[in-house]
N, C-alpha and C. Protein backbone atom coordinates (compact mmCIF):
# COMPACT_ATOMS: atom_id res chain seq x y z
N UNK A 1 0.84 -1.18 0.00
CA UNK A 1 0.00 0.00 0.00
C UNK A 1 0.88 1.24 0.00
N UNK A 2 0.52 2.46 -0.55
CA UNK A 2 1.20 3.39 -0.72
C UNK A 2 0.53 4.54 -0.63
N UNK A 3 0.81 5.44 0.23
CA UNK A 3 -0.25 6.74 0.45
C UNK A 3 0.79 8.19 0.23
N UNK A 4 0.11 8.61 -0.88
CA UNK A 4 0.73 10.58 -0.95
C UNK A 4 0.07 11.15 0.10
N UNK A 5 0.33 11.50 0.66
CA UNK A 5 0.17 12.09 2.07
C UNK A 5 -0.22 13.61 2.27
N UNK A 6 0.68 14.10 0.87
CA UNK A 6 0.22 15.45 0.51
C UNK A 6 -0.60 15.66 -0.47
N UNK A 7 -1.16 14.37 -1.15
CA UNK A 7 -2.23 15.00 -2.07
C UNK A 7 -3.17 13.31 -2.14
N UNK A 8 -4.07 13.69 -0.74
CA UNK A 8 -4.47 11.91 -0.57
C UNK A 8 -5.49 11.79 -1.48
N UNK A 9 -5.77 10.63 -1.90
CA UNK A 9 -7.14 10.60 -2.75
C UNK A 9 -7.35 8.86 -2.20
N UNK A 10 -8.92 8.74 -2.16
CA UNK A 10 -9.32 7.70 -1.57
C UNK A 10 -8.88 7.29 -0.35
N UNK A 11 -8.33 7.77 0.73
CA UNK A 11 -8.03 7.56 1.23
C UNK A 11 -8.05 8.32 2.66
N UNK A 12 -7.75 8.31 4.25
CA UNK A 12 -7.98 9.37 4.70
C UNK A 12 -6.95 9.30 5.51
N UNK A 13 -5.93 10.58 5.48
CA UNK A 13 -4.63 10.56 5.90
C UNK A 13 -4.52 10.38 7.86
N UNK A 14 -5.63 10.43 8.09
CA UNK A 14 -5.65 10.40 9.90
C UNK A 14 -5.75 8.98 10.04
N UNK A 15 -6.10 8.05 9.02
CA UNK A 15 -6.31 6.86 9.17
C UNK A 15 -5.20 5.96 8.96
N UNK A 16 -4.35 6.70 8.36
CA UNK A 16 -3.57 5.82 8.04
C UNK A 16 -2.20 6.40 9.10
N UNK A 17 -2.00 7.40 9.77
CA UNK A 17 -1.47 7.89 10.63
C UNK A 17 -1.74 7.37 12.28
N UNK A 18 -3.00 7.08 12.08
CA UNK A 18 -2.96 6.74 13.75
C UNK A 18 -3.09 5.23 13.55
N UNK A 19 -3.08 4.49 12.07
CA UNK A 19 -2.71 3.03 12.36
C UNK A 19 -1.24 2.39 12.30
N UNK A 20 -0.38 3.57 11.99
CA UNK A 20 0.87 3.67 11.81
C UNK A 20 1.58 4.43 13.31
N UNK A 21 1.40 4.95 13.46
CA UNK A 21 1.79 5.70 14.89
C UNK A 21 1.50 4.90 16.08
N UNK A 22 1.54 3.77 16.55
CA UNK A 22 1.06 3.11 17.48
C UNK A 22 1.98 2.40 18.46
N UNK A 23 1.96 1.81 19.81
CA UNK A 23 0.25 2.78 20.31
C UNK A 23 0.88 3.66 21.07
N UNK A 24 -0.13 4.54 20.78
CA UNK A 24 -0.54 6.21 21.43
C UNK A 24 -0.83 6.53 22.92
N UNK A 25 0.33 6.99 23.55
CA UNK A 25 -0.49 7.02 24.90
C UNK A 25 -1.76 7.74 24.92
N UNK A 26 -2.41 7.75 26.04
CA UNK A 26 -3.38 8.79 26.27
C UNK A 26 -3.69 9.60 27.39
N UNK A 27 -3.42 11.28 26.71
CA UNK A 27 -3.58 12.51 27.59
C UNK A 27 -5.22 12.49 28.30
N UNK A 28 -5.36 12.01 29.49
CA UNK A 28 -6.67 12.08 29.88
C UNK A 28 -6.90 13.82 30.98
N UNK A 29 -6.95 14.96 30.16
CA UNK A 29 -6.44 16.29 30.48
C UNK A 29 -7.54 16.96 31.44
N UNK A 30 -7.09 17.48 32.46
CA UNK A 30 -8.25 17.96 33.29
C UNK A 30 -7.70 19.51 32.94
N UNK A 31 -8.94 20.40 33.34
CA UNK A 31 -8.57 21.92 33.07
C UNK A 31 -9.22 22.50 33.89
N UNK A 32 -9.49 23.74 34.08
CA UNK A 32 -10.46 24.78 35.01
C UNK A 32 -10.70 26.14 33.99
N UNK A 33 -12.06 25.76 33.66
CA UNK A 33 -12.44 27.42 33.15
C UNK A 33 -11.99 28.54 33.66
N UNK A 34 -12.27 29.58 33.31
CA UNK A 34 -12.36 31.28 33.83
C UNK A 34 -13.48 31.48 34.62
N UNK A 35 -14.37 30.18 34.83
CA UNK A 35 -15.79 30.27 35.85
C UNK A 35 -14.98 29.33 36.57
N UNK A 36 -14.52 28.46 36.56
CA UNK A 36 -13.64 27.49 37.96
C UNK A 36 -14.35 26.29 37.27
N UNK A 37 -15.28 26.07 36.21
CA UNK A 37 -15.58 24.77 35.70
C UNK A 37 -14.39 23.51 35.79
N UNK A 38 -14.72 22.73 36.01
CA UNK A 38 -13.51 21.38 35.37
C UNK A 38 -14.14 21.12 34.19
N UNK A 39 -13.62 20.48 33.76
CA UNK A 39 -13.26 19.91 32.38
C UNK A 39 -12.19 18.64 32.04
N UNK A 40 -12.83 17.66 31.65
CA UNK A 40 -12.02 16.43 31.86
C UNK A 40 -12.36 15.93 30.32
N UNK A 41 -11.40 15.82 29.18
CA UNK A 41 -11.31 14.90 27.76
C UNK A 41 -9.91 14.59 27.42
N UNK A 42 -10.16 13.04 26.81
CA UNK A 42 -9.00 12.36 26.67
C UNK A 42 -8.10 12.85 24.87
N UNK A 43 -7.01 12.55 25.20
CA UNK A 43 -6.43 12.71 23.85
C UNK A 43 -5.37 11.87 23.32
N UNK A 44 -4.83 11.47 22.46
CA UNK A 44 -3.94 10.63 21.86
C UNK A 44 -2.99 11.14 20.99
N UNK A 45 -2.91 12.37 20.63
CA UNK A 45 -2.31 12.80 20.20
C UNK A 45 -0.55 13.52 21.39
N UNK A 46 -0.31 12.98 22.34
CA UNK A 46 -0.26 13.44 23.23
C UNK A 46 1.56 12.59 23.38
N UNK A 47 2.75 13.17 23.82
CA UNK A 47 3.84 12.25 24.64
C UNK A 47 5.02 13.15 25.35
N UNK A 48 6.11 12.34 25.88
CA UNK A 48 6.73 13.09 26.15
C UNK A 48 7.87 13.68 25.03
N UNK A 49 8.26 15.05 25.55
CA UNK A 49 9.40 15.71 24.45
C UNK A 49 11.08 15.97 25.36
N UNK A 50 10.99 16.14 26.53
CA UNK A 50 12.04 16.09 27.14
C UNK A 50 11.76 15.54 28.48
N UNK A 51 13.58 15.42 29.47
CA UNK A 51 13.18 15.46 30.94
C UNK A 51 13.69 15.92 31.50
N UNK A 52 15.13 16.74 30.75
CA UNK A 52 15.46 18.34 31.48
C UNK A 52 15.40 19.07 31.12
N UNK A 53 14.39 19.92 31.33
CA UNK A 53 13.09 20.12 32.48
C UNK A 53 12.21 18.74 31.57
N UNK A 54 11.31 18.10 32.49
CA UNK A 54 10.47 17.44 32.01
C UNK A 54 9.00 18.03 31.31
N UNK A 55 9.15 18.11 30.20
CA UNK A 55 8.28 18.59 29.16
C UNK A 55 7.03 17.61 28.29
N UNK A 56 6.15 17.93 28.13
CA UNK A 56 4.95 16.85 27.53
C UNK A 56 4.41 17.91 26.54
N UNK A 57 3.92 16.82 25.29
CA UNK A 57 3.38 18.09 24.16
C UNK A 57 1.63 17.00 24.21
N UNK A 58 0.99 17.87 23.69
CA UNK A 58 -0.37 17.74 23.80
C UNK A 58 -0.58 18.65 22.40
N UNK A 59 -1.56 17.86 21.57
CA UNK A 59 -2.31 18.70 19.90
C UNK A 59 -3.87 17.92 20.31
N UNK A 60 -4.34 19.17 20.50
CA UNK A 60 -5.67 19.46 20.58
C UNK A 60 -6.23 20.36 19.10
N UNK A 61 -7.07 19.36 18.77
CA UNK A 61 -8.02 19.84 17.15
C UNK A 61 -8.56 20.40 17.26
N UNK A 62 -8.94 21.93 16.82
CA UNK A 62 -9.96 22.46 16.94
C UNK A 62 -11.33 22.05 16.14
N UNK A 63 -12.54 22.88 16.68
CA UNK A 63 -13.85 22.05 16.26
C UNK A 63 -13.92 22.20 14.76
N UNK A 64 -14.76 21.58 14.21
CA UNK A 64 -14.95 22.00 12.87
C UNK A 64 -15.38 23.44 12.20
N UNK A 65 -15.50 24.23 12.93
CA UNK A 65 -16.10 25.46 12.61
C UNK A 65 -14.59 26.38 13.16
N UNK A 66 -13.68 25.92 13.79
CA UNK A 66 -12.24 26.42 13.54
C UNK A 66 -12.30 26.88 15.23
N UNK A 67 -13.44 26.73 15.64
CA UNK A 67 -13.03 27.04 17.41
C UNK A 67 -12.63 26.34 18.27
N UNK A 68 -11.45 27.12 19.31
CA UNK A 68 -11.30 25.93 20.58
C UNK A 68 -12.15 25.22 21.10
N UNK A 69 -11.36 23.76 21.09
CA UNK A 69 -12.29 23.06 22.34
C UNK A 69 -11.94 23.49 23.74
N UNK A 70 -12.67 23.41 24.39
CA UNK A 70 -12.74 23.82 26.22
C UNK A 70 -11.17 23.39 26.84
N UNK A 71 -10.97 22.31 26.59
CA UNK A 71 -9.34 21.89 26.52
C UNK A 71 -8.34 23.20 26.88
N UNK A 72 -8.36 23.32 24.63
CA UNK A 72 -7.35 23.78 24.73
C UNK A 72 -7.35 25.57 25.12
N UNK A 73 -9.12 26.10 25.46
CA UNK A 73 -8.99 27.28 25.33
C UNK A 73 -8.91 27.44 27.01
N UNK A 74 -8.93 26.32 27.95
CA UNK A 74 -8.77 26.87 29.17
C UNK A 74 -7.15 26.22 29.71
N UNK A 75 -6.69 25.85 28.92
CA UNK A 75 -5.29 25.52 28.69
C UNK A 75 -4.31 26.95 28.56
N UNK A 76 -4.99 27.35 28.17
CA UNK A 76 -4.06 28.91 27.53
C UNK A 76 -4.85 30.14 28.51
N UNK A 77 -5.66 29.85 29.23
CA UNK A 77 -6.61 31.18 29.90
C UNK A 77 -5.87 31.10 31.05
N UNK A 78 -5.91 29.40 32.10
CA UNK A 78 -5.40 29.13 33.27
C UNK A 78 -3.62 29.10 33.14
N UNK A 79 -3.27 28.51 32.11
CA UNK A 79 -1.69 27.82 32.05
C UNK A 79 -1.25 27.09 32.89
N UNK A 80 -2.44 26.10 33.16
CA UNK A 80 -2.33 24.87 33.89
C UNK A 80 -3.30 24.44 33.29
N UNK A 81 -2.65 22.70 33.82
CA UNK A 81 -3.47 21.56 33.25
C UNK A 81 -2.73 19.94 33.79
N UNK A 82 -3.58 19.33 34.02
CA UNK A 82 -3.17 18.19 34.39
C UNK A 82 -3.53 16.64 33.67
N UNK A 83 -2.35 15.94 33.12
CA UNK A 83 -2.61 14.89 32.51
C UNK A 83 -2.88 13.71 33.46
N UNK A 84 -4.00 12.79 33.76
CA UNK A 84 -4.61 11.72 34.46
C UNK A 84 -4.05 10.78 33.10
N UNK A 85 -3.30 9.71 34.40
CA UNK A 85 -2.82 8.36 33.66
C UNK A 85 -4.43 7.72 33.46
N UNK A 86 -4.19 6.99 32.43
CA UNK A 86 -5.58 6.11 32.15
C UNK A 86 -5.16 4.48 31.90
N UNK A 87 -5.71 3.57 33.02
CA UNK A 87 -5.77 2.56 33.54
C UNK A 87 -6.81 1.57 32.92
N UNK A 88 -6.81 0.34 32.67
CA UNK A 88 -7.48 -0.45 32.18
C UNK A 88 -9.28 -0.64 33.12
N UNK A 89 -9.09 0.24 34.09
CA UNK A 89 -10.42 -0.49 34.84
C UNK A 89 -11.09 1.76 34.61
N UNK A 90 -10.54 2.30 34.03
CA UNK A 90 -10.92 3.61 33.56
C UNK A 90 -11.38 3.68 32.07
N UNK A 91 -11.64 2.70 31.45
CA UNK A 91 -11.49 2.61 30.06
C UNK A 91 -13.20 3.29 29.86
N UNK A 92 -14.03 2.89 30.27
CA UNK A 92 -15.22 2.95 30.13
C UNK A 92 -15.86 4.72 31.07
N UNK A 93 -15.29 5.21 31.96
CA UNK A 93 -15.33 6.90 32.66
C UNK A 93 -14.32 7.29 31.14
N UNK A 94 -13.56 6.94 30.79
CA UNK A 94 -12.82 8.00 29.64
C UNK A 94 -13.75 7.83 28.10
N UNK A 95 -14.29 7.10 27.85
CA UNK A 95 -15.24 6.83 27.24
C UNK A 95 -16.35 8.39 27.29
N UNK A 96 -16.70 8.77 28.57
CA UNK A 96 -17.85 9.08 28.81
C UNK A 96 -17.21 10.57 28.61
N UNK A 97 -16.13 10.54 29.15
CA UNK A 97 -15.58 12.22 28.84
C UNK A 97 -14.90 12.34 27.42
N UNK A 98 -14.75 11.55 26.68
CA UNK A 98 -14.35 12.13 25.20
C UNK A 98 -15.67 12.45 24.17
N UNK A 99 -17.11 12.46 24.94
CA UNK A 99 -18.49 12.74 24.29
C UNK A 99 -17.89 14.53 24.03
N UNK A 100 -18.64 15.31 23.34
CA UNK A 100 -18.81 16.80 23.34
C UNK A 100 -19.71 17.30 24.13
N UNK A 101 -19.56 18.28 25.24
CA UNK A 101 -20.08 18.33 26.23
C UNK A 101 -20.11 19.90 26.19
N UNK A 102 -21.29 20.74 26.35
CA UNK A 102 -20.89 22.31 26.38
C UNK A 102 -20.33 22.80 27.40
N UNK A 103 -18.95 23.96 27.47
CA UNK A 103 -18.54 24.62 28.49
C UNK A 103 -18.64 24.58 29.89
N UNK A 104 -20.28 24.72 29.83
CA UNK A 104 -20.60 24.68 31.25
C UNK A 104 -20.54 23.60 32.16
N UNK A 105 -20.64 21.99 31.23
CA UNK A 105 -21.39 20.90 32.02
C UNK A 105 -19.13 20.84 32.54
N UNK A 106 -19.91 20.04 34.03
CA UNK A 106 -18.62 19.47 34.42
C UNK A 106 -18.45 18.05 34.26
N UNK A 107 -17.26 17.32 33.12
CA UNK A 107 -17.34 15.81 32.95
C UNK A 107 -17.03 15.02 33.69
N UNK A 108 -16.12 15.68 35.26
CA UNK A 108 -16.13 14.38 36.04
C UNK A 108 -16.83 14.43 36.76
N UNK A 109 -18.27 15.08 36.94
CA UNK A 109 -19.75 14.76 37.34
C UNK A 109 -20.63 13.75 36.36
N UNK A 110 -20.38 13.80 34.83
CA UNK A 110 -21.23 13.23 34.06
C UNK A 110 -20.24 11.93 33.89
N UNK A 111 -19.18 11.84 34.08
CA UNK A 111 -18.35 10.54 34.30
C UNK A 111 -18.77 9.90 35.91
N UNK A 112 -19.17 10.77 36.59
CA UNK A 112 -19.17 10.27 38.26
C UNK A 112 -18.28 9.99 38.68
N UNK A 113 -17.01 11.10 38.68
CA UNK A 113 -15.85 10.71 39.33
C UNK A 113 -15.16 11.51 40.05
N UNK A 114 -14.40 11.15 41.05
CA UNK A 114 -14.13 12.17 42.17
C UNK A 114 -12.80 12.71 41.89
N UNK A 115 -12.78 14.44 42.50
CA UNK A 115 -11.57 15.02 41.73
C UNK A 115 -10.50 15.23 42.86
N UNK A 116 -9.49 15.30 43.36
CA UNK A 116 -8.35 15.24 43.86
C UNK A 116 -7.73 16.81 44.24
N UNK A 117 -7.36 17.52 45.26
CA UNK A 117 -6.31 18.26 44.92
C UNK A 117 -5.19 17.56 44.52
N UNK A 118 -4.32 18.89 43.07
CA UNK A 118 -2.74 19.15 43.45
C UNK A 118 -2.34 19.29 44.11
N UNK A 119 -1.07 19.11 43.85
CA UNK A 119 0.15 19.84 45.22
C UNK A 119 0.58 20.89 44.34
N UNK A 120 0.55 21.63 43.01
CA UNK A 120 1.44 22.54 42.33
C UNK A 120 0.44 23.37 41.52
N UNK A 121 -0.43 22.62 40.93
CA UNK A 121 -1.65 23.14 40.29
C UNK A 121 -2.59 23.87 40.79
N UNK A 122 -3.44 24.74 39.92
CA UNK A 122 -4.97 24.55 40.91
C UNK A 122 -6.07 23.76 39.92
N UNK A 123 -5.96 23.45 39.04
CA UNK A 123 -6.66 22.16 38.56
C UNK A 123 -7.09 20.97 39.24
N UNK A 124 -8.41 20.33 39.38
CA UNK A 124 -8.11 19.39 40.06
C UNK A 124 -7.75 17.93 38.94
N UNK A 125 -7.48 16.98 39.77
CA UNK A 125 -7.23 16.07 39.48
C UNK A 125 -8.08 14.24 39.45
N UNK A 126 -8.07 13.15 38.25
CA UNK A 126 -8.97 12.28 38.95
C UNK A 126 -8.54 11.73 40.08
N UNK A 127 -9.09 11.57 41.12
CA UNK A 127 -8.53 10.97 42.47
C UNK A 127 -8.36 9.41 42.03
N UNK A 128 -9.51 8.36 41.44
CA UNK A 128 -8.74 7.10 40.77
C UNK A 128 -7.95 6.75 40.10
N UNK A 129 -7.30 8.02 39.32
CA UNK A 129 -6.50 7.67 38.53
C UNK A 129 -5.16 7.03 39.07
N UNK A 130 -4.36 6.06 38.62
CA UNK A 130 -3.30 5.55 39.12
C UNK A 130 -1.80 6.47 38.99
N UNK A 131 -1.95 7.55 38.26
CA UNK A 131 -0.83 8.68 37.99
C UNK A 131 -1.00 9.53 37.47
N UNK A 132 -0.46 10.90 37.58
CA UNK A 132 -0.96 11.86 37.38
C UNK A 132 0.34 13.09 37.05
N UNK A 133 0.35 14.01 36.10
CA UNK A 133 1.15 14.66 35.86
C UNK A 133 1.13 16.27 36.01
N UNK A 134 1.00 16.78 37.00
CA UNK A 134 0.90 18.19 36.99
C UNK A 134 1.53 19.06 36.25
N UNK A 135 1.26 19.92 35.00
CA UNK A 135 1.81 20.96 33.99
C UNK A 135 1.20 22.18 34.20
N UNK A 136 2.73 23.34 33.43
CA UNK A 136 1.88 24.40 33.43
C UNK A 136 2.78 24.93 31.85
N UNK A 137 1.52 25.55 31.40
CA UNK A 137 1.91 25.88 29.89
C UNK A 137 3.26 26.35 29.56
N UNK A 138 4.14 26.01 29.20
CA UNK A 138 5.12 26.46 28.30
C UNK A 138 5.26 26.96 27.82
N UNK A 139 4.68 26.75 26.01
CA UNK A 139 4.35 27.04 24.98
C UNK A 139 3.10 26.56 23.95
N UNK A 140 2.52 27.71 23.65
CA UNK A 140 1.94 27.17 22.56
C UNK A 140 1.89 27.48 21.43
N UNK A 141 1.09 26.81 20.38
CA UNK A 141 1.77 26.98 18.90
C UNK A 141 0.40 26.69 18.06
N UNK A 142 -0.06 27.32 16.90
CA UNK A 142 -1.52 26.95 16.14
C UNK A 142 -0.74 26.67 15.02
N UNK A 143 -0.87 24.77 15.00
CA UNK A 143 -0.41 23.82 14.01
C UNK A 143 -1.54 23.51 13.40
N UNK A 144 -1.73 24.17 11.71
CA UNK A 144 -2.96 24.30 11.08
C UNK A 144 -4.33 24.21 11.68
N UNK A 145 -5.20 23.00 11.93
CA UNK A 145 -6.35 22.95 12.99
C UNK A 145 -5.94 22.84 13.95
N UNK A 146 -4.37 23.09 14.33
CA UNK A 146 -4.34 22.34 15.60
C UNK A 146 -4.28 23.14 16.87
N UNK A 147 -4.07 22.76 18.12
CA UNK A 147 -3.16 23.88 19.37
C UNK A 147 -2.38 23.10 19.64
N UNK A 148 -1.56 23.14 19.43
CA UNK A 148 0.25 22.44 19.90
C UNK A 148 0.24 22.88 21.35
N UNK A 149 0.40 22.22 21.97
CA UNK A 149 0.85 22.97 23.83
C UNK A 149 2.19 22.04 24.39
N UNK A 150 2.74 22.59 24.81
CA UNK A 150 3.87 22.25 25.62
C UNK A 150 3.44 22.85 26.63
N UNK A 151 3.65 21.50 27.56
CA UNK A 151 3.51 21.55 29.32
C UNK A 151 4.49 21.32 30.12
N UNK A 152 5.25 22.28 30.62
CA UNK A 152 5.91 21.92 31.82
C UNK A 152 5.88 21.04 33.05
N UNK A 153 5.99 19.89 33.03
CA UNK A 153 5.65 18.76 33.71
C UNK A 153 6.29 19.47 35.42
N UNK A 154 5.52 20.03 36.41
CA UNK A 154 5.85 20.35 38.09
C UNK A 154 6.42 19.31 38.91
N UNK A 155 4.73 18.34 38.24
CA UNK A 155 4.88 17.97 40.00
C UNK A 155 3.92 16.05 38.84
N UNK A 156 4.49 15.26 39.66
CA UNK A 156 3.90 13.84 39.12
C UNK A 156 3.62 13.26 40.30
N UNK A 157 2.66 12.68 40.49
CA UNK A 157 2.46 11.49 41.37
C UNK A 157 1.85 10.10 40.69
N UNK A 158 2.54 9.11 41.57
CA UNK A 158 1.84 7.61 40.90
C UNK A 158 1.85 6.61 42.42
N UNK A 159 0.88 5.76 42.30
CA UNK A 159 0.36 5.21 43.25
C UNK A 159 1.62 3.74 43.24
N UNK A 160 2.40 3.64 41.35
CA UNK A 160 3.14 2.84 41.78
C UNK A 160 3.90 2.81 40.69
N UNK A 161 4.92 2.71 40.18
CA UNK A 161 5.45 2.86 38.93
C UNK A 161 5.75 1.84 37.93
N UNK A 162 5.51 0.60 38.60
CA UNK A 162 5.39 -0.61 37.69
C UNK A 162 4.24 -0.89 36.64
N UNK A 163 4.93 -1.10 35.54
CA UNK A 163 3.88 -1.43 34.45
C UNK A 163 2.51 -2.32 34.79
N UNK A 164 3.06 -3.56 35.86
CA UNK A 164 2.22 -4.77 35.93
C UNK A 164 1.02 -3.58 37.02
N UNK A 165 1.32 -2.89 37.69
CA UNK A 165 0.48 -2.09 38.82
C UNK A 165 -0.55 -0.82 38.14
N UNK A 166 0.41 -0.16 37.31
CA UNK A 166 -0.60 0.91 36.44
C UNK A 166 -1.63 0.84 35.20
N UNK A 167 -1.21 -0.60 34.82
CA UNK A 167 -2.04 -0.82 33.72
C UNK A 167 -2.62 -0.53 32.82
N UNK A 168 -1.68 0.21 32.01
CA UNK A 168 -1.58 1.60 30.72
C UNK A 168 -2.83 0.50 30.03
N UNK A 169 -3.13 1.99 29.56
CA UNK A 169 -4.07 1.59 28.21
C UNK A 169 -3.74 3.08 27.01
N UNK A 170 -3.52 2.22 25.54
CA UNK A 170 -3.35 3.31 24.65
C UNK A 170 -3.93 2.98 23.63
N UNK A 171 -3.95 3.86 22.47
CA UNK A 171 -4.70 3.72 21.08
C UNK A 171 -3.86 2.70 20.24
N UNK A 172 -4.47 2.03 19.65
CA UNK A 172 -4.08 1.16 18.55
C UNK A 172 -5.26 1.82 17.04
N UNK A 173 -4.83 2.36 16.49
CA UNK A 173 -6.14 2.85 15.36
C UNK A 173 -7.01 3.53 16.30
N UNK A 174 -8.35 3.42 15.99
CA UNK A 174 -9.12 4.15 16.79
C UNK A 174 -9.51 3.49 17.92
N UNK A 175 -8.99 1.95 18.76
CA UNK A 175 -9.53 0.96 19.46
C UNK A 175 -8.90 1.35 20.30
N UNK A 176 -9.25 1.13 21.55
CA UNK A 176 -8.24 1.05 23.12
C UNK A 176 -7.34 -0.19 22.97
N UNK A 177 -6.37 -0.16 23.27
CA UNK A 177 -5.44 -1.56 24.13
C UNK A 177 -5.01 -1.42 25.50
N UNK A 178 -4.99 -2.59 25.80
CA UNK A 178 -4.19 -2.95 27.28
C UNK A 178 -2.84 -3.17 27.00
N UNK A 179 -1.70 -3.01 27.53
CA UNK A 179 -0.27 -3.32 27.74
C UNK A 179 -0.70 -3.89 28.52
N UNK A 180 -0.24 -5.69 28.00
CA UNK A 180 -0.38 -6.71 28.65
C UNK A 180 1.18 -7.59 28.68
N UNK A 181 2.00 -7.24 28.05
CA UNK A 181 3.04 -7.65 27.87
C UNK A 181 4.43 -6.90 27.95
N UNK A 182 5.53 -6.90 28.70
CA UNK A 182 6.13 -6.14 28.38
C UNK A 182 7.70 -6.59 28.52
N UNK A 183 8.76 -6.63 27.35
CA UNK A 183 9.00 -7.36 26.80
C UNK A 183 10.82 -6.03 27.79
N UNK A 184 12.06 -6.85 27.27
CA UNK A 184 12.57 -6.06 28.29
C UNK A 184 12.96 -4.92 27.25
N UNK A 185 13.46 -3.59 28.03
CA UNK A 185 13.41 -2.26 27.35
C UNK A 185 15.19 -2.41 26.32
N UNK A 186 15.39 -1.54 25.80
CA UNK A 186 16.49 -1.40 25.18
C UNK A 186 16.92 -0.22 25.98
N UNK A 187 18.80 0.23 25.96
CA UNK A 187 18.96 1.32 26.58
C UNK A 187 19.00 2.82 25.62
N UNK A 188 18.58 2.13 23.85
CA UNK A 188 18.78 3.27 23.16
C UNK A 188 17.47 4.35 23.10
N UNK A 189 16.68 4.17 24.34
CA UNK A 189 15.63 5.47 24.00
C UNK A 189 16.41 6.93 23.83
């Protein structure tokens, strides 16, 4: 198979990008309006870029009509934001917050899930989540539809740092997976 990438025909270039890019962790991003709303949606577009200073990039799409989502426009209002690790027994609450939800509603009420203080942020945080990454904006950047953000990674907490204990889940195409296997690392990252 062979795809022009810059001039696709039959074909749809996100499709063949996120079955090639795999797997994708996932940014499960909490935020706080300019009203103190939360705001909780997952993303995949999402990893790390450094770790001195420890840095994370996040591309948030804007809607089809070319406006921020709640994301990324209270991403840039607050300049905080916090990435929630997402765990195999969370698969189905992250589900419920990647629906489109207006401004006002709060998703870890319509997920039913309880929010956490920071220690660095004022965002809150999911309290089930098994790890958690406290950021505060860096930089940002408007990559065609996109919002590019770089987050200054503060402050992290994890309940445990072993793979077999956190039980990542990431994108494979558009499907969830479990890391069920993990095979030993190489030292050339």
């Amino acid at each position: 198979m062979l795809f022009d990438m810059e001039e696709p025909q039959d074909f749809d270039p996100y499709e063949v990008l996120v079955s090639l890019v795999v797997p994708r962790p996932i940014a499960w991003v909490s935020t706080l309006s300019e009203e103190g709303i939360a705001n909780l949606a997952p993303f995949s577009f999402y990893n790390a870029v450094c770790d001195e200073p420890p840095v994370i990039m996040l591309s948030v799409s804007k809607r089809e009509e070319g406006n921020r989502k709640d994301t990324a426009r209270n991403i840039l209002s607050l300049g905080e934001f916090v990435i929630n690790f997402v765990s195999d027994d969370l698969i189905e609450k992250v589900k419920v917050t990647a629906q489109e939800y207006p401004p006002w509603v709060d998703e870890f009420e319509k997920a039913g899930l309880q929010k956490a203080d920071c220690y660095k942020v004022r965002v809150p945080r999911v309290a089930s989540a098994r790890a958690w990454l406290e950021c505060k904006l860096l930089r940002h950047e408007e990559l065609f539809k996109y919002d590019l953000i770089l987050g200054r990674v503060v402050f992290a907490g994890a309940k445990n740092l072993e793979v077999s204990e956190l039980k990542p889940v990431g994108r494979l195409g558009e499907k969830f997976c479990k890391i069920i296997e993990i095979n030993q690392s190489s030292q050339g990252d």
